[in-house]
N, C-alpha and C. Protein backbone atom coordinates (compact mmCIF):
# COMPACT_ATOMS: atom_id res chain seq x y z
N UNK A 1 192.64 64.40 30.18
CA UNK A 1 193.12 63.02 30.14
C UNK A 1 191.94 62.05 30.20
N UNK A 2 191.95 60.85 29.33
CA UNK A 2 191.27 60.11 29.28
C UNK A 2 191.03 58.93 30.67
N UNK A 3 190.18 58.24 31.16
CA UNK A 3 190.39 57.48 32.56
C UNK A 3 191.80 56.21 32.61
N UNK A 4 192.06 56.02 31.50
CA UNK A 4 193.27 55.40 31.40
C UNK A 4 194.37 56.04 32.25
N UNK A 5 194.78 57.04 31.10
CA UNK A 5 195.85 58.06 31.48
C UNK A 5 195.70 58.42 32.97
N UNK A 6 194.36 58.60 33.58
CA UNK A 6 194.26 59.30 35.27
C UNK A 6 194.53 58.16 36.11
N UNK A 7 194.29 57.10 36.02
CA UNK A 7 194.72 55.82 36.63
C UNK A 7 196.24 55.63 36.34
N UNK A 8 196.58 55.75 35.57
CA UNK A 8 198.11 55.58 35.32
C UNK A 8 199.11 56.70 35.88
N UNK A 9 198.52 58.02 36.24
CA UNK A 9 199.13 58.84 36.58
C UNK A 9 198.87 58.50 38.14
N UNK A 10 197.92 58.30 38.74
CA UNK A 10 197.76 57.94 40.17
C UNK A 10 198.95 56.84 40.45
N UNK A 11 198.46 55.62 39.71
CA UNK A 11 199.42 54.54 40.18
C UNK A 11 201.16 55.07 40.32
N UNK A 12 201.81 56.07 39.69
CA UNK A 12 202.84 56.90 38.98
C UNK A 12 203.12 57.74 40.75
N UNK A 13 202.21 58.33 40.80
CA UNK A 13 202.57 58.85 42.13
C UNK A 13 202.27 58.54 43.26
N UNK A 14 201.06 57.01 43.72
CA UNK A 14 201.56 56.33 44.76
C UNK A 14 203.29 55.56 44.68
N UNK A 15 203.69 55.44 43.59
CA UNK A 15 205.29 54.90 43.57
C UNK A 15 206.13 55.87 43.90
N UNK A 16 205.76 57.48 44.26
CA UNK A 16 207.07 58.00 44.21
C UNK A 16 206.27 58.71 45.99
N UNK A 17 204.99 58.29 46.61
CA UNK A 17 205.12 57.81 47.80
C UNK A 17 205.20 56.97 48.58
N UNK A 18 205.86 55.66 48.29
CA UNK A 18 206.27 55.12 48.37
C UNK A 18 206.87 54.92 49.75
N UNK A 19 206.56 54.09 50.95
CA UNK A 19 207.36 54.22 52.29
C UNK A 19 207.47 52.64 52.53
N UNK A 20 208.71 52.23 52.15
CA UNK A 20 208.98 50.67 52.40
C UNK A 20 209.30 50.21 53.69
N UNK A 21 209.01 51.21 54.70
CA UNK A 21 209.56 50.48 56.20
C UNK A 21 207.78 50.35 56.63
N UNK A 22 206.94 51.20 56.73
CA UNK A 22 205.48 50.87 56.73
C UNK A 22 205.28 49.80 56.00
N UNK A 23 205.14 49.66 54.69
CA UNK A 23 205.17 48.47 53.77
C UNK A 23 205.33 47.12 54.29
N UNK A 24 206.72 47.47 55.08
CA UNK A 24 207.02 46.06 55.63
C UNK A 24 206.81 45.65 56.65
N UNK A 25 206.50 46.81 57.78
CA UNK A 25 205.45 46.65 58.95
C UNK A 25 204.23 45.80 58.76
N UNK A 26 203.75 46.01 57.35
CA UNK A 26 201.95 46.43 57.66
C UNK A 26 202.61 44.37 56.95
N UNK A 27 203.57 44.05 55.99
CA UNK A 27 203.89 42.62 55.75
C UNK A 27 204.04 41.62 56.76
N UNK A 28 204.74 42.12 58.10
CA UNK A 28 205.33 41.57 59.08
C UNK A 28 204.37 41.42 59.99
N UNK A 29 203.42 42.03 59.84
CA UNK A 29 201.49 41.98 61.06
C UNK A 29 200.54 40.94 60.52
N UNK A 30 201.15 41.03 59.38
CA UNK A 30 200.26 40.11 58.47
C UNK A 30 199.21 40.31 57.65
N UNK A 31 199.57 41.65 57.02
CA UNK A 31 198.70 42.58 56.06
C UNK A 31 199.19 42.14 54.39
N UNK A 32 198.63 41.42 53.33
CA UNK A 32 198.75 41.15 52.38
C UNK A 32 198.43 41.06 51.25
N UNK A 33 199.56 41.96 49.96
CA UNK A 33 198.99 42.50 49.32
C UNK A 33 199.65 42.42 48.17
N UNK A 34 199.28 41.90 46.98
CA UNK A 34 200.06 41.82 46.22
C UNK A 34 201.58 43.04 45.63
N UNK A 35 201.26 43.85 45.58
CA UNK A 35 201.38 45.54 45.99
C UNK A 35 200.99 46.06 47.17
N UNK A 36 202.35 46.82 48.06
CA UNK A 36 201.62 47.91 49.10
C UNK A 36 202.71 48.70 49.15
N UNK A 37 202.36 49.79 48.50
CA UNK A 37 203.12 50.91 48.69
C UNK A 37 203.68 51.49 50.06
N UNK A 38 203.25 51.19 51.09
CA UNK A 38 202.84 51.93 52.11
C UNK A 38 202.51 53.12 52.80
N UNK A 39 201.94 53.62 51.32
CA UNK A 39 201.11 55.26 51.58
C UNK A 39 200.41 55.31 52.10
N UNK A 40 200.12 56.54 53.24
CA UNK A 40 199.43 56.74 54.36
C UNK A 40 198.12 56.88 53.81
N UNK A 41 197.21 56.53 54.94
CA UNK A 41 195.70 57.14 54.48
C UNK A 41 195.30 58.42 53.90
N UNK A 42 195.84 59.74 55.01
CA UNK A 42 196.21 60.78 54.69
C UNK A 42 196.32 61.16 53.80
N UNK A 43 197.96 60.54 53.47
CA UNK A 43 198.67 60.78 51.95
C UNK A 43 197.64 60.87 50.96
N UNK A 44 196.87 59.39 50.52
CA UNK A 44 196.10 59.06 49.64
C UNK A 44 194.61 59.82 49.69
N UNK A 45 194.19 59.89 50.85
CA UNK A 45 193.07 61.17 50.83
C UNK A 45 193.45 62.14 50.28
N UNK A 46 194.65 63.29 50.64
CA UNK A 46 194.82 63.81 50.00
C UNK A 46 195.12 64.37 48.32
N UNK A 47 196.04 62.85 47.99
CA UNK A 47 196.03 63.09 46.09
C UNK A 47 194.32 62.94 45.63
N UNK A 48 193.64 62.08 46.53
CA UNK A 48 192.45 61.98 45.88
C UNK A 48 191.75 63.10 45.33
N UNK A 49 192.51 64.09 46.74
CA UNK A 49 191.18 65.41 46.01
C UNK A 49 191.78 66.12 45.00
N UNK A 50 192.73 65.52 43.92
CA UNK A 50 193.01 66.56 42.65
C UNK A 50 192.56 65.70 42.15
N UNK A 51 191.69 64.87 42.12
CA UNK A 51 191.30 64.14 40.88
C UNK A 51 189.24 64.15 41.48
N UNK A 52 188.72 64.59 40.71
CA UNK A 52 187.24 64.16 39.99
C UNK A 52 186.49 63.01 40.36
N UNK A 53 185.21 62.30 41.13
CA UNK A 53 184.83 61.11 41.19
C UNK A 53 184.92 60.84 39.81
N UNK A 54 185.22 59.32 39.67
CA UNK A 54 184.94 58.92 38.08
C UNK A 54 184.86 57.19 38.25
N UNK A 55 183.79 57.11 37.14
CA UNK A 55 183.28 55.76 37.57
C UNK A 55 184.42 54.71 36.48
N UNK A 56 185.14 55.03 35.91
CA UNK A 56 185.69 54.14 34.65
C UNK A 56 187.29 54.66 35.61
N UNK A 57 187.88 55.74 35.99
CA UNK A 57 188.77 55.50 36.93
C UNK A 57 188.74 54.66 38.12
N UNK A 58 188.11 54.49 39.01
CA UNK A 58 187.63 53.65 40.06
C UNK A 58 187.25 52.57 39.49
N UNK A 59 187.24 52.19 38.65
CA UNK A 59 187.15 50.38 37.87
C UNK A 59 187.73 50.26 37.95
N UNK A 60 188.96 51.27 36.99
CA UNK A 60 190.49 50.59 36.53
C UNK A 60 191.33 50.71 37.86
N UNK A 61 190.79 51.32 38.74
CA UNK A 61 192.31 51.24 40.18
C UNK A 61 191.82 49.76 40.70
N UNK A 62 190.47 49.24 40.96
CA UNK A 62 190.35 48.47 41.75
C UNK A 62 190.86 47.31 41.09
N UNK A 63 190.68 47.21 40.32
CA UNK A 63 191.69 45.98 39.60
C UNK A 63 192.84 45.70 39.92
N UNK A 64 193.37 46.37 40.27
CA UNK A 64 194.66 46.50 41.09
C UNK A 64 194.93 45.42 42.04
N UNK A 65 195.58 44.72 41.98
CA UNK A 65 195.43 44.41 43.15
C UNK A 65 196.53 44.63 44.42
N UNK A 66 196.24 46.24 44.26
CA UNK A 66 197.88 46.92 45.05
C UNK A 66 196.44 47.93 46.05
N UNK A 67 197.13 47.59 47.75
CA UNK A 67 196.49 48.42 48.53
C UNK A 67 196.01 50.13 47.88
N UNK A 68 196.78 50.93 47.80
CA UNK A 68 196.55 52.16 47.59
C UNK A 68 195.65 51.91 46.24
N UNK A 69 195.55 51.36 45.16
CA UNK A 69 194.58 51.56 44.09
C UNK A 69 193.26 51.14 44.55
N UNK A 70 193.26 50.51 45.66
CA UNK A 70 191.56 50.09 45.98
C UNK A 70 191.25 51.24 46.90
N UNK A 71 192.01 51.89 48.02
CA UNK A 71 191.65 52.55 48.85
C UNK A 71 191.21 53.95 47.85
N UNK A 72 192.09 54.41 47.16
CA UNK A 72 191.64 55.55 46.12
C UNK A 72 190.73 55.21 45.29
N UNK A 73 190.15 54.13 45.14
CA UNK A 73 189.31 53.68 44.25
C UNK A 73 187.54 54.06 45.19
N UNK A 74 188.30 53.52 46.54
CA UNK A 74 186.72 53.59 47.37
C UNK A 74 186.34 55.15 47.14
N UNK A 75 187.47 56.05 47.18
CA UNK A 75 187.51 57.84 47.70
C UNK A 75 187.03 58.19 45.71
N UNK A 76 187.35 57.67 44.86
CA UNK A 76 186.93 57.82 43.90
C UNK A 76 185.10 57.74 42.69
N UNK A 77 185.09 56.28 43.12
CA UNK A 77 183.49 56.09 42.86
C UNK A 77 182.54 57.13 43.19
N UNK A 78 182.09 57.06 42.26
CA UNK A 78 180.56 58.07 42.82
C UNK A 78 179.37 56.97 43.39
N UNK A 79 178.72 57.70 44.44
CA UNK A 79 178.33 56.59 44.84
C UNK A 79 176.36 56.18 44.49
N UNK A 80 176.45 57.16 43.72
CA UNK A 80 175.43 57.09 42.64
C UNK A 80 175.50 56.27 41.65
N UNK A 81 176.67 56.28 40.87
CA UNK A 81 176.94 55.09 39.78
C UNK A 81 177.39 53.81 40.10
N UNK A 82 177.47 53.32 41.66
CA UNK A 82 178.18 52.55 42.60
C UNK A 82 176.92 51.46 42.21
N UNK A 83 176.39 50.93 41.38
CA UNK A 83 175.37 50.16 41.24
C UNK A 83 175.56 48.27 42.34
N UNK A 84 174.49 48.22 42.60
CA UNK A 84 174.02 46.66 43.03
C UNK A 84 175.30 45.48 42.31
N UNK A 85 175.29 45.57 41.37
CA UNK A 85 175.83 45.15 40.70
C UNK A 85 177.55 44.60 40.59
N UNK A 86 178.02 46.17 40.49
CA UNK A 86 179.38 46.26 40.69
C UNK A 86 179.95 46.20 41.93
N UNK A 87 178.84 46.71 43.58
CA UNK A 87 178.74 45.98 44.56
C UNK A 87 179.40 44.78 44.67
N UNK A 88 178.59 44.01 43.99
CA UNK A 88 178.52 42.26 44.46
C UNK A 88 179.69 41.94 43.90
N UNK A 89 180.44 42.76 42.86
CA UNK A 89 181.25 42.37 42.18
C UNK A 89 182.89 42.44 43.22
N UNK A 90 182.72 43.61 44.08
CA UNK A 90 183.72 44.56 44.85
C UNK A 90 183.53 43.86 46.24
N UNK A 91 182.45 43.44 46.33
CA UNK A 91 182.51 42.86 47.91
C UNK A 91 183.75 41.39 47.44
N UNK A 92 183.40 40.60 46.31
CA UNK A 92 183.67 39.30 46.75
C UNK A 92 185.42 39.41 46.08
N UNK A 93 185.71 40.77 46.08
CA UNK A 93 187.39 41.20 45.44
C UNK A 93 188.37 41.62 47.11
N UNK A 94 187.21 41.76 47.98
CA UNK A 94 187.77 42.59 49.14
C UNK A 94 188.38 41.27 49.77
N UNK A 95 189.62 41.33 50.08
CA UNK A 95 190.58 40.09 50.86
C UNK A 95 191.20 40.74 51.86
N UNK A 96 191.00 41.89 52.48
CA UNK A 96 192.07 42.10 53.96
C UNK A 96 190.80 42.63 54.51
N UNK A 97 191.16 43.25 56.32
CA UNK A 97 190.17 43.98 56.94
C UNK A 97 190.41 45.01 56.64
N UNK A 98 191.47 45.39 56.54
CA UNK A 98 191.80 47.22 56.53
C UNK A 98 190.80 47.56 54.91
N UNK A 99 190.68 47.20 54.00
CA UNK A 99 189.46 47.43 53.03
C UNK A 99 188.27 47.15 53.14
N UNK A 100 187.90 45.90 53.83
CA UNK A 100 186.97 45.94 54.20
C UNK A 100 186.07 47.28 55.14
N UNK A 101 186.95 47.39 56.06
CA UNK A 101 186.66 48.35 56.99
C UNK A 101 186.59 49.87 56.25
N UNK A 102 187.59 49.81 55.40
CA UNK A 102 187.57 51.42 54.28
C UNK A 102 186.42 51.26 53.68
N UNK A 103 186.06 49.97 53.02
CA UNK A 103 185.00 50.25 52.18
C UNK A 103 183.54 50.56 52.85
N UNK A 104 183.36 50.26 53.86
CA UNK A 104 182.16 50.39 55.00
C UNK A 104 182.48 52.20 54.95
N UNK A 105 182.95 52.75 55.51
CA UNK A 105 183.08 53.89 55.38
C UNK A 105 183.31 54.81 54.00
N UNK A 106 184.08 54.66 53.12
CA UNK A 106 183.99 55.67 52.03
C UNK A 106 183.39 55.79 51.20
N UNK A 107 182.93 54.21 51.18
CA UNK A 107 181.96 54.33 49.84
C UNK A 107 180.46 53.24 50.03
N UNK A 108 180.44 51.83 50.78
CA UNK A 108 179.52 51.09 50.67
C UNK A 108 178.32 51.58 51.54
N UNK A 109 178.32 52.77 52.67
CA UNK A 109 177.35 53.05 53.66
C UNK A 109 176.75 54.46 53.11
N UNK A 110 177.20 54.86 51.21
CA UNK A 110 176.78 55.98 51.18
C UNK A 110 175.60 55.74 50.14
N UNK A 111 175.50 54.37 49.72
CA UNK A 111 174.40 54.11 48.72
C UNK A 111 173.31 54.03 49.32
N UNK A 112 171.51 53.88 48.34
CA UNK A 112 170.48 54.15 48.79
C UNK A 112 170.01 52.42 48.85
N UNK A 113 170.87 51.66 48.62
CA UNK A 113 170.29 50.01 49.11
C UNK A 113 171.60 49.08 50.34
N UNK A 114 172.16 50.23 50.74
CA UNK A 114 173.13 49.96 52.03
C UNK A 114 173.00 49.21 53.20
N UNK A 115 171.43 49.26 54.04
CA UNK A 115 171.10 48.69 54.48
C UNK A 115 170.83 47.71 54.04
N UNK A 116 169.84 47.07 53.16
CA UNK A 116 169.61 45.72 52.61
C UNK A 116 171.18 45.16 52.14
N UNK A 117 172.21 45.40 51.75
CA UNK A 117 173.23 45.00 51.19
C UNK A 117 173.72 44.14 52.76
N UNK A 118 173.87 45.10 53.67
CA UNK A 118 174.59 44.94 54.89
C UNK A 118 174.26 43.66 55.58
N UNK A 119 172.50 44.09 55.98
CA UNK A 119 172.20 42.04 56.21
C UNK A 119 172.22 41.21 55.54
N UNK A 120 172.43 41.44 54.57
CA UNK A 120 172.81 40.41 53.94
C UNK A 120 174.31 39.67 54.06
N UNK A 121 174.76 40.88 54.18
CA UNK A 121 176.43 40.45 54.28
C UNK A 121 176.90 39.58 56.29
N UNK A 122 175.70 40.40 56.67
CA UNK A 122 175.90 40.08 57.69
C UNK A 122 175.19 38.49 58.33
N UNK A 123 174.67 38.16 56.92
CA UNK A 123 174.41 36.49 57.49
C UNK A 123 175.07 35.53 56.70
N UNK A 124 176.37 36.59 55.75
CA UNK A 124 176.87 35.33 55.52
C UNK A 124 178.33 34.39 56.24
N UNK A 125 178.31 33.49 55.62
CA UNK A 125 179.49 32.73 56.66
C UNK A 125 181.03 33.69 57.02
N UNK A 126 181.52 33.89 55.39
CA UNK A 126 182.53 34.53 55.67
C UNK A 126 182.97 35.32 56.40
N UNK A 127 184.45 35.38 56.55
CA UNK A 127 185.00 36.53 57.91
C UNK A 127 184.41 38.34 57.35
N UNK A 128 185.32 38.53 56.24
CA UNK A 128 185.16 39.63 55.46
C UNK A 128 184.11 40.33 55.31
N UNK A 129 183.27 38.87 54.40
CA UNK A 129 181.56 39.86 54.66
C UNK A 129 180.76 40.43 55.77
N UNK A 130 181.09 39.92 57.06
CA UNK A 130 180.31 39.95 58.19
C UNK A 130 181.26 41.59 58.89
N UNK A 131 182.40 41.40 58.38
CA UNK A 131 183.18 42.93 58.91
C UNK A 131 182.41 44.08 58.06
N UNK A 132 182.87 43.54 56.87
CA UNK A 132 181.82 45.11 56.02
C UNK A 132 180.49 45.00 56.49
N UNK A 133 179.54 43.98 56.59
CA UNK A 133 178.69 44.18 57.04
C UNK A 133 178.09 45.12 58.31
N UNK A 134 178.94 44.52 58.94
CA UNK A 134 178.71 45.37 60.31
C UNK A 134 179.31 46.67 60.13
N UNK A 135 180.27 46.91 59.84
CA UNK A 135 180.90 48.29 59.51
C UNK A 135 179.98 49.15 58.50
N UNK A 136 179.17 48.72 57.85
CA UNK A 136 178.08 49.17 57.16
C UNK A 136 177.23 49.89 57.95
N UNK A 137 176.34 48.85 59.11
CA UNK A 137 175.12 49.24 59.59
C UNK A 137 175.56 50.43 61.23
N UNK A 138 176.87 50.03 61.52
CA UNK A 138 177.56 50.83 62.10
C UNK A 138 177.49 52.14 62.02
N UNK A 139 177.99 52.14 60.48
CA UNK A 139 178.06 54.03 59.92
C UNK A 139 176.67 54.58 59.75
N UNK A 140 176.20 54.00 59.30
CA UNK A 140 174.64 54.16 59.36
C UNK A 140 173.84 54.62 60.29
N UNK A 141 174.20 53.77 61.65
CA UNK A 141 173.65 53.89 63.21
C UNK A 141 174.10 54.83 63.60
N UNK A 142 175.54 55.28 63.55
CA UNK A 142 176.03 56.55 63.91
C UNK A 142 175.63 58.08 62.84
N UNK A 143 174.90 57.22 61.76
CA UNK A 143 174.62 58.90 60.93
C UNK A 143 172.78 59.13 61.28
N UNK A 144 172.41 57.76 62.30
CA UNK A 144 170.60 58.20 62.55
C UNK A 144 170.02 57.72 61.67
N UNK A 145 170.24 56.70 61.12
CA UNK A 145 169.65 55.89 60.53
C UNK A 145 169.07 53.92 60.99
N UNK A 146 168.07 53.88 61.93
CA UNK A 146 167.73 53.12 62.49
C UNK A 146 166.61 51.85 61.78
N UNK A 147 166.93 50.41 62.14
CA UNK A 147 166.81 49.67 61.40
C UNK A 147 164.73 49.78 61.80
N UNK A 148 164.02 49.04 61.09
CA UNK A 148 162.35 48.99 61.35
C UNK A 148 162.46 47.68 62.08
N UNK A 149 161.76 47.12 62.37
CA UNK A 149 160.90 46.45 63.21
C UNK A 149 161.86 44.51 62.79
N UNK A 150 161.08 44.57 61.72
CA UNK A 150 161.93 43.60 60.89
C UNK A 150 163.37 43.60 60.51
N UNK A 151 163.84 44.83 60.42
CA UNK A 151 165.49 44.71 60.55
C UNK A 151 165.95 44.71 61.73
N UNK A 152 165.46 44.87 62.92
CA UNK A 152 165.89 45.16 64.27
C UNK A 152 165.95 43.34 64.73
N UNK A 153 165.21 42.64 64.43
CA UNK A 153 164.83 41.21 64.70
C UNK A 153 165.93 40.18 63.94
N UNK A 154 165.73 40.93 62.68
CA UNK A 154 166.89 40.06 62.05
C UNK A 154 168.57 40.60 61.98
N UNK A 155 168.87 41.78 63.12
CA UNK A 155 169.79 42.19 63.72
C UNK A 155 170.30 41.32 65.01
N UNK A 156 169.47 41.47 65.10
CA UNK A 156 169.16 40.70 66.77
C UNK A 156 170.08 39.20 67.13
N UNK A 157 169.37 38.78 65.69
CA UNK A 157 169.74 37.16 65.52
C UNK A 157 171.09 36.52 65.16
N UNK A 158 171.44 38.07 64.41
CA UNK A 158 172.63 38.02 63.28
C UNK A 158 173.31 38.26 64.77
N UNK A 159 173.52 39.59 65.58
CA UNK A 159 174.02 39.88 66.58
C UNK A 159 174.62 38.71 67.95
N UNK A 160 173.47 38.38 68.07
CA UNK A 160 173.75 36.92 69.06
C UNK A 160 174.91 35.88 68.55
N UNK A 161 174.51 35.71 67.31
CA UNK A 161 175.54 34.66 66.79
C UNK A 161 176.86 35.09 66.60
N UNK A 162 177.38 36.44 66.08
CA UNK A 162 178.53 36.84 65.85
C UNK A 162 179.51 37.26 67.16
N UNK A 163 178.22 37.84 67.93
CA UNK A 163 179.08 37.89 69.40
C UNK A 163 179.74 37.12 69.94
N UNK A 164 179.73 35.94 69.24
CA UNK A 164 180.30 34.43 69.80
C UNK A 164 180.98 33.60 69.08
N UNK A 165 181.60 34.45 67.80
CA UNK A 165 182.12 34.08 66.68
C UNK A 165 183.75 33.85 67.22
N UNK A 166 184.27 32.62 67.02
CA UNK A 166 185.49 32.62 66.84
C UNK A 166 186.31 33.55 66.67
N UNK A 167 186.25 34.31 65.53
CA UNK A 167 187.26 35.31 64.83
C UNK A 167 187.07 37.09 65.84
N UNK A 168 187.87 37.01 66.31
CA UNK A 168 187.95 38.29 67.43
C UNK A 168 187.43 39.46 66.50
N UNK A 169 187.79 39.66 65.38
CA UNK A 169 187.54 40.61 64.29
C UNK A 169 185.74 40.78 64.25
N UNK A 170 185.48 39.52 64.03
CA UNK A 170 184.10 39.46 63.91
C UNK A 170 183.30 40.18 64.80
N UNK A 171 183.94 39.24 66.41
CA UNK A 171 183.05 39.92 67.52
C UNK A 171 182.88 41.34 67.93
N UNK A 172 184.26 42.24 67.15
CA UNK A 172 184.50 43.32 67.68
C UNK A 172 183.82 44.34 66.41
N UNK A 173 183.45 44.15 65.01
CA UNK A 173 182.58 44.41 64.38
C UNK A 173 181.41 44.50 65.16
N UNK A 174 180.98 43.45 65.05
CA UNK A 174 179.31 43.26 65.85
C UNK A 174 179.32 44.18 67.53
N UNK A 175 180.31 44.01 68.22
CA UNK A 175 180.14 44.85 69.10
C UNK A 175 179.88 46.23 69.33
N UNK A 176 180.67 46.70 68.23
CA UNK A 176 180.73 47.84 68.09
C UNK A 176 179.51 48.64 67.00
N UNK A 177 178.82 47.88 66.06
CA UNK A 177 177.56 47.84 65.65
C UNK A 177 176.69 47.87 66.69
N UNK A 178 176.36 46.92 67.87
CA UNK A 178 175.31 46.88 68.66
C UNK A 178 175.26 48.26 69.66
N UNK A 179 176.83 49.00 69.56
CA UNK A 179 177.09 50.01 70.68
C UNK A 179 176.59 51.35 70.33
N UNK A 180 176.52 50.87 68.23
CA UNK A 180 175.93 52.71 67.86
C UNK A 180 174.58 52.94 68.33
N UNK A 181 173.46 51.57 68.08
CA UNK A 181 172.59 51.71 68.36
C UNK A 181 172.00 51.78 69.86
N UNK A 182 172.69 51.15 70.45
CA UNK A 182 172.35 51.22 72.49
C UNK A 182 172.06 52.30 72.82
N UNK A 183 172.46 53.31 72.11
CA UNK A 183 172.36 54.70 72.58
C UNK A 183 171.26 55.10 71.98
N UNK A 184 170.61 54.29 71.40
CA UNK A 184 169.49 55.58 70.57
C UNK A 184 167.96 55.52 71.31
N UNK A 185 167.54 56.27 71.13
CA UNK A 185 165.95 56.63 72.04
C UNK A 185 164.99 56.19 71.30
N UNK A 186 165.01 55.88 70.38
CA UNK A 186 163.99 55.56 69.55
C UNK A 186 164.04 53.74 70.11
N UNK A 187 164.93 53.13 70.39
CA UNK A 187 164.63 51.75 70.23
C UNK A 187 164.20 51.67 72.14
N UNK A 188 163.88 52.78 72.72
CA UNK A 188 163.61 52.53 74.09
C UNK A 188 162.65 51.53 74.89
N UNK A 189 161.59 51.54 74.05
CA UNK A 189 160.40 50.66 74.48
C UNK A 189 160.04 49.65 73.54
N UNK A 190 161.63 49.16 72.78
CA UNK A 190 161.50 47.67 72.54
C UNK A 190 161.93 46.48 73.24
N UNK A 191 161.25 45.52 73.98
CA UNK A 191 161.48 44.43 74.78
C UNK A 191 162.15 43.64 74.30
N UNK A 192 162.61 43.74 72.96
CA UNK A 192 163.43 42.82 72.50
C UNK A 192 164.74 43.37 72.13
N UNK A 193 164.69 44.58 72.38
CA UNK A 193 165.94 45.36 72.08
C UNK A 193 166.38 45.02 73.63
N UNK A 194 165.80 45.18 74.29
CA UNK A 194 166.22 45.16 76.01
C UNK A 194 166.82 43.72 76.28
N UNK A 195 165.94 42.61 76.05
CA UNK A 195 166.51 41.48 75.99
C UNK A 195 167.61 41.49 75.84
N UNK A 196 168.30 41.43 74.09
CA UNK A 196 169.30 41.92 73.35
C UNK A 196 170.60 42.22 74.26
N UNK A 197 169.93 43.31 74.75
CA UNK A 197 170.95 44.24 75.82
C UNK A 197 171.68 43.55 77.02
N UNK A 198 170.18 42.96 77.44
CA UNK A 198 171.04 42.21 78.87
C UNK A 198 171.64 41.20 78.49
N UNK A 199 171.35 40.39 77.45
CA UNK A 199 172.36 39.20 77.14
C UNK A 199 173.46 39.39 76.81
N UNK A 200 173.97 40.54 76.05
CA UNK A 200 175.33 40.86 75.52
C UNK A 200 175.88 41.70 76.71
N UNK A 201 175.41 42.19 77.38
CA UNK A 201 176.16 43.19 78.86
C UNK A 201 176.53 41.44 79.61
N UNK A 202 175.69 41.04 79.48
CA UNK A 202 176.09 39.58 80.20
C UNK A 202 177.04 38.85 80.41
N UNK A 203 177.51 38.45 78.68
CA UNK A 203 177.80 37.79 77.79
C UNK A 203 179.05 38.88 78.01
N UNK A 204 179.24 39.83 78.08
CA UNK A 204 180.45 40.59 78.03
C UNK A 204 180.92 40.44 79.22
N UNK A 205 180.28 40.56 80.71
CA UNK A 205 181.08 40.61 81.50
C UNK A 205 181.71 39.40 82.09
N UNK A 206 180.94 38.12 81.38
CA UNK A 206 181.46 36.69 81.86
C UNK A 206 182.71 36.43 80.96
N UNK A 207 182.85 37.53 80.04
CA UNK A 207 184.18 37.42 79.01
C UNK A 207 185.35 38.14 79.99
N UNK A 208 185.00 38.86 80.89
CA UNK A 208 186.36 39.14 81.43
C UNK A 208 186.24 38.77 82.60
């Protein structure tokens, strides 16, 4: 089958999984989508693996603008052909957290310019970008991959400010970014990592 036909057959059998009381849960929380099937993660992990990465399938799902064609779309891309490009194109398409947050994990933290993508995302204004962002450098921190000298500084800065961000989403991104790295040994005998530390242990406990 041509990538047409494999996109059309996907879309074909997220409809006949189909769960309209989830659907209308995930409507009633305030999850919104032009389309939402309400197929499980699971579910959709699973059809993924009879189908092939393919870069012209994973175009045509994300277009979609139906939950399950973007989430199979992230499990689809290769993340070799996942270019800079089509990036910038996919970040500014992402409109809920629950993709945002998928895309940090399945597919945006597996490319070789991930880090640079991430601060970036992570200084900009928006809600969205600053979630993938952090959900980026997150997966990263947890796979041992630690920022240099100059990314640790301009972590730092990004960090302070978001911790104090209005949007609860935000803060709990960034929190949970600053928590992969707390643990790591390598940043032990930085004074500015320590700083860092006591202000947000601070800053956390005057929050409750």
């Amino acid at each position: 089958m041509g990538s047409h036909e494999v996109a059309k057959e996907i879309r074909s059998r997220f409809r006949s999984l189909m769960d309209g009381v989830v659907s209308e849960n995930m409507r009633n929380s305030g999850v919104q989508y032009h389309i939402n099937w309400g197929v499980s993660f699971m579910h959709i992990k699973d059809l993924a693996k009879d189908y092939k990465p393919d870069l012209h399938v994973a175009l045509e799902l994300w277009k979609d603008n139906v939950r399950e064609s973007k989430i199979i779309a992230l499990m689809l891309m290769p993340a070799e052909e996942f270019t800079p490009d089509i990036a910038g194109v996919w970040v500014d398409d992402i409109k809920s957290q629950e993709i945002a947050e998928m895309a940090a994990t399945l597919l945006f933290s597996k490319v070789s310019y991930a880090p640079e993508m991430a601060y970036k995302l992570i200084a900009q204004e928006g809600l969205l970008y600053q979630i993938l962002g952090y959900n980026i450098l997150s997966r990263l921190f947890s796979e041992g991959s630690i920022p240099d000298v100059r990314g640790l500084d301009e972590l730092m800065d990004q960090l302070c400010i978001a911790l104090n961000d209005e949007h609860p989403s935000v803060r709990h991104a960034a929190y949970n970014c600053f928590m992969k790295l707390d643990t790591c040994d390598k940043l032990a005998d930085s004074p500015y990592w320590h700083t860092l530390c006591k202000n947000i242990r601070q800053n956390d406990i005057n929050q409750n």
